[in-house]
C-alpha atoms as a PDB file:
ATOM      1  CA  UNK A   1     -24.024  43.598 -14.828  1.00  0.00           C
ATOM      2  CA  UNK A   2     -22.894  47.220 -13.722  1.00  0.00           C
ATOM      3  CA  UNK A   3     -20.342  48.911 -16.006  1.00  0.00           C
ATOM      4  CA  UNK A   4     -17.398  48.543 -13.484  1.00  0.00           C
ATOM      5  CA  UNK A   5     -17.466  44.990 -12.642  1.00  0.00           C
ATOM      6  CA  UNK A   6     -14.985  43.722 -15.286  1.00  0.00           C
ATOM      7  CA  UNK A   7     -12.897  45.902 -13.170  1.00  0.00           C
ATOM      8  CA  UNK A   8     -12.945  43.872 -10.262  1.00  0.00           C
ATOM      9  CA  UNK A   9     -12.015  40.646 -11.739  1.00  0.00           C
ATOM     10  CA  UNK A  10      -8.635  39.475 -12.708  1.00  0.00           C
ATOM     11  CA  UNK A  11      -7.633  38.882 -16.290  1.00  0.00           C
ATOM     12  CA  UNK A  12      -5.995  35.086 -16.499  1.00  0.00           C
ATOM     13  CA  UNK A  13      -3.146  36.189 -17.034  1.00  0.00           C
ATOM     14  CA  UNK A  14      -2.310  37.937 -13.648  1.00  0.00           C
ATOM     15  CA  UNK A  15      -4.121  34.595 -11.984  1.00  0.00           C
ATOM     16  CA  UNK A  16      -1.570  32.658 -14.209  1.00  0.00           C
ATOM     17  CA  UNK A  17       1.218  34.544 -12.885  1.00  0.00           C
ATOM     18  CA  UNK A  18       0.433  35.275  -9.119  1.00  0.00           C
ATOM     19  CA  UNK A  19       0.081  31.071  -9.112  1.00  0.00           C
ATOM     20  CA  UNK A  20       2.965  30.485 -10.739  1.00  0.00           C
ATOM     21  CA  UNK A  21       4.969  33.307  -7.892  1.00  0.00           C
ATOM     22  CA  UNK A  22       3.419  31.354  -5.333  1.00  0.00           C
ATOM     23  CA  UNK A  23       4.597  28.199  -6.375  1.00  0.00           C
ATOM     24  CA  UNK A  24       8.212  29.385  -6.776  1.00  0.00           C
ATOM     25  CA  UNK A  25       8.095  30.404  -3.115  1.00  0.00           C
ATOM     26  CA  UNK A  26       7.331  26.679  -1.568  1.00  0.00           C
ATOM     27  CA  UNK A  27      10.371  25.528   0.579  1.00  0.00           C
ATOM     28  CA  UNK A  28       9.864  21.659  -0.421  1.00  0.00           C
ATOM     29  CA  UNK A  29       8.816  19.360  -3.033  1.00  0.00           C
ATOM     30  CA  UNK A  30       5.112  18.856  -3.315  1.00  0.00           C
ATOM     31  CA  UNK A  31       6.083  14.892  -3.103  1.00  0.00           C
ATOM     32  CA  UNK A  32       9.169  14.315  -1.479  1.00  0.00           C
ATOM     33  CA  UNK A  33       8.892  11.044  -0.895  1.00  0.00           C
ATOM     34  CA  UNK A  34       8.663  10.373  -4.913  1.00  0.00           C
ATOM     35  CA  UNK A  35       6.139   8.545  -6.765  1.00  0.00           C
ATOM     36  CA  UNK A  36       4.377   5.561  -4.835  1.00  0.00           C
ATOM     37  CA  UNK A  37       4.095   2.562  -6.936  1.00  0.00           C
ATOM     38  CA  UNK A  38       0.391   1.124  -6.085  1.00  0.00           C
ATOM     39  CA  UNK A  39       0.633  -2.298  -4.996  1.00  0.00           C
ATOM     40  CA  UNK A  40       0.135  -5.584  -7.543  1.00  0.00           C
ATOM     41  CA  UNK A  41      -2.244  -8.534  -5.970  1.00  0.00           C
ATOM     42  CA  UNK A  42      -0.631 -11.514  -6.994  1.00  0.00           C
ATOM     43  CA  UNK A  43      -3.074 -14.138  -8.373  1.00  0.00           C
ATOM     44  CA  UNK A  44      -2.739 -17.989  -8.189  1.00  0.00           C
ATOM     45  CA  UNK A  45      -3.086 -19.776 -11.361  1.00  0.00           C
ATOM     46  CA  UNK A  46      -6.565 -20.999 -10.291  1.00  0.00           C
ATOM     47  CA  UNK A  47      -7.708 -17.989 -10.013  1.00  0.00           C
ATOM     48  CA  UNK A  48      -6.193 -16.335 -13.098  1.00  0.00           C
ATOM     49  CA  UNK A  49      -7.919 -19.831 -15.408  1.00  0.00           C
ATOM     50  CA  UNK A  50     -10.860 -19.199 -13.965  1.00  0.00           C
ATOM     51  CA  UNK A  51     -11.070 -15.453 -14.867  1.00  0.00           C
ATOM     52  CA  UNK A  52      -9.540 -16.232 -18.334  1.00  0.00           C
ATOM     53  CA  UNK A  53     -13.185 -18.846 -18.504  1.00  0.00           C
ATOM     54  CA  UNK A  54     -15.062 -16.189 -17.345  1.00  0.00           C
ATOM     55  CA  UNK A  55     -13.667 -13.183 -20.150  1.00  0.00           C
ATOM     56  CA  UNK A  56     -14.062 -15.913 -22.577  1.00  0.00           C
ATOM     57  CA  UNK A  57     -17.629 -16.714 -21.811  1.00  0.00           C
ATOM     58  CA  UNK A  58     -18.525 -13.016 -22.294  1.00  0.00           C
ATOM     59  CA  UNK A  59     -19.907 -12.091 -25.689  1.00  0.00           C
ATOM     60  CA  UNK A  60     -17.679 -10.874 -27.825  1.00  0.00           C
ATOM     61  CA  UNK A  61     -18.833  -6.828 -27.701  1.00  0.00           C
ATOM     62  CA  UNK A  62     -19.041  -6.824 -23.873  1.00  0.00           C
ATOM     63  CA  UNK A  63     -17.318  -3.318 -21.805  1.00  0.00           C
ATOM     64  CA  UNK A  64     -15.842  -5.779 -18.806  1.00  0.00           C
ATOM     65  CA  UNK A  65     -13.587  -6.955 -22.103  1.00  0.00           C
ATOM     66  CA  UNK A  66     -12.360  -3.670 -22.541  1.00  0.00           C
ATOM     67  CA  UNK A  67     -12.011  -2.867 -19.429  1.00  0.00           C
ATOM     68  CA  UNK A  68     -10.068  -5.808 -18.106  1.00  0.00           C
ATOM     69  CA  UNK A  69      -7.867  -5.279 -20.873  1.00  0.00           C
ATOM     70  CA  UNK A  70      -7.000  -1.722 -19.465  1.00  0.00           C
ATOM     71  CA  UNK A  71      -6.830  -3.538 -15.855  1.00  0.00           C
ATOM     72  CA  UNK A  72      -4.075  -5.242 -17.393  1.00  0.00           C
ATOM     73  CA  UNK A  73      -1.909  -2.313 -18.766  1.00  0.00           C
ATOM     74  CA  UNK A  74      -2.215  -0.381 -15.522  1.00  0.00           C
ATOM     75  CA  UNK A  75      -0.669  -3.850 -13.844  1.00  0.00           C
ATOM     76  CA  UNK A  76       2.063  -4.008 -15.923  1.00  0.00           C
ATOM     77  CA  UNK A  77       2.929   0.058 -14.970  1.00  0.00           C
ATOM     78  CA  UNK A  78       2.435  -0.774 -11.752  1.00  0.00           C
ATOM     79  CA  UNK A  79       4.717  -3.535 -11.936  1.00  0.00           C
ATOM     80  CA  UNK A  80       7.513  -1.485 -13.971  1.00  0.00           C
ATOM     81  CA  UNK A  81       6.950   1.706 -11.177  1.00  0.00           C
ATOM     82  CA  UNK A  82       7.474  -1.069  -8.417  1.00  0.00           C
ATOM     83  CA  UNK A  83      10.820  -2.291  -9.927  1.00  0.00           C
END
């Protein structure tokens, strides 16, 4: 590294503030049509038995368990964001 090349990069701080300048310069909001709900597939009670049979048959330590359980929270966001 040559001794002057510390002097041609920016300290965070001025990167910091030129974004933040920039930023307070935009004309509209970066989402101005507001937050878009995703959508919620609505499942018939067949299906939602036999995925409730199928969690159940899983062993007790298995990831999809965990994971569906997660599936489920971001449903019921989705669900609140829709309204």
């Amino acid at each position: 590294m040559k001794f002057n090349d510390a002097c041609w990069r920016l300290p965070a701080t001025a990167l910091a503030i030129a974004t933040i300048s920039l930023t307070a310069c935009a004309t509209e909001d970066s989402d101005p049509g507001g937050a878009a709900c995703p959508p919620v597939v609505a499942y018939d009670q067949a299906v939602r038995e036999r995925a409730a049979a199928e969690l159940e048959a899983l062993p007790e330590n298995a990831v999809l368990v965990g994971m569906m359980a997660d599936y489920a929270v971001m449903r019921a966001q989705a669900r609140v964001c829709a309204g």
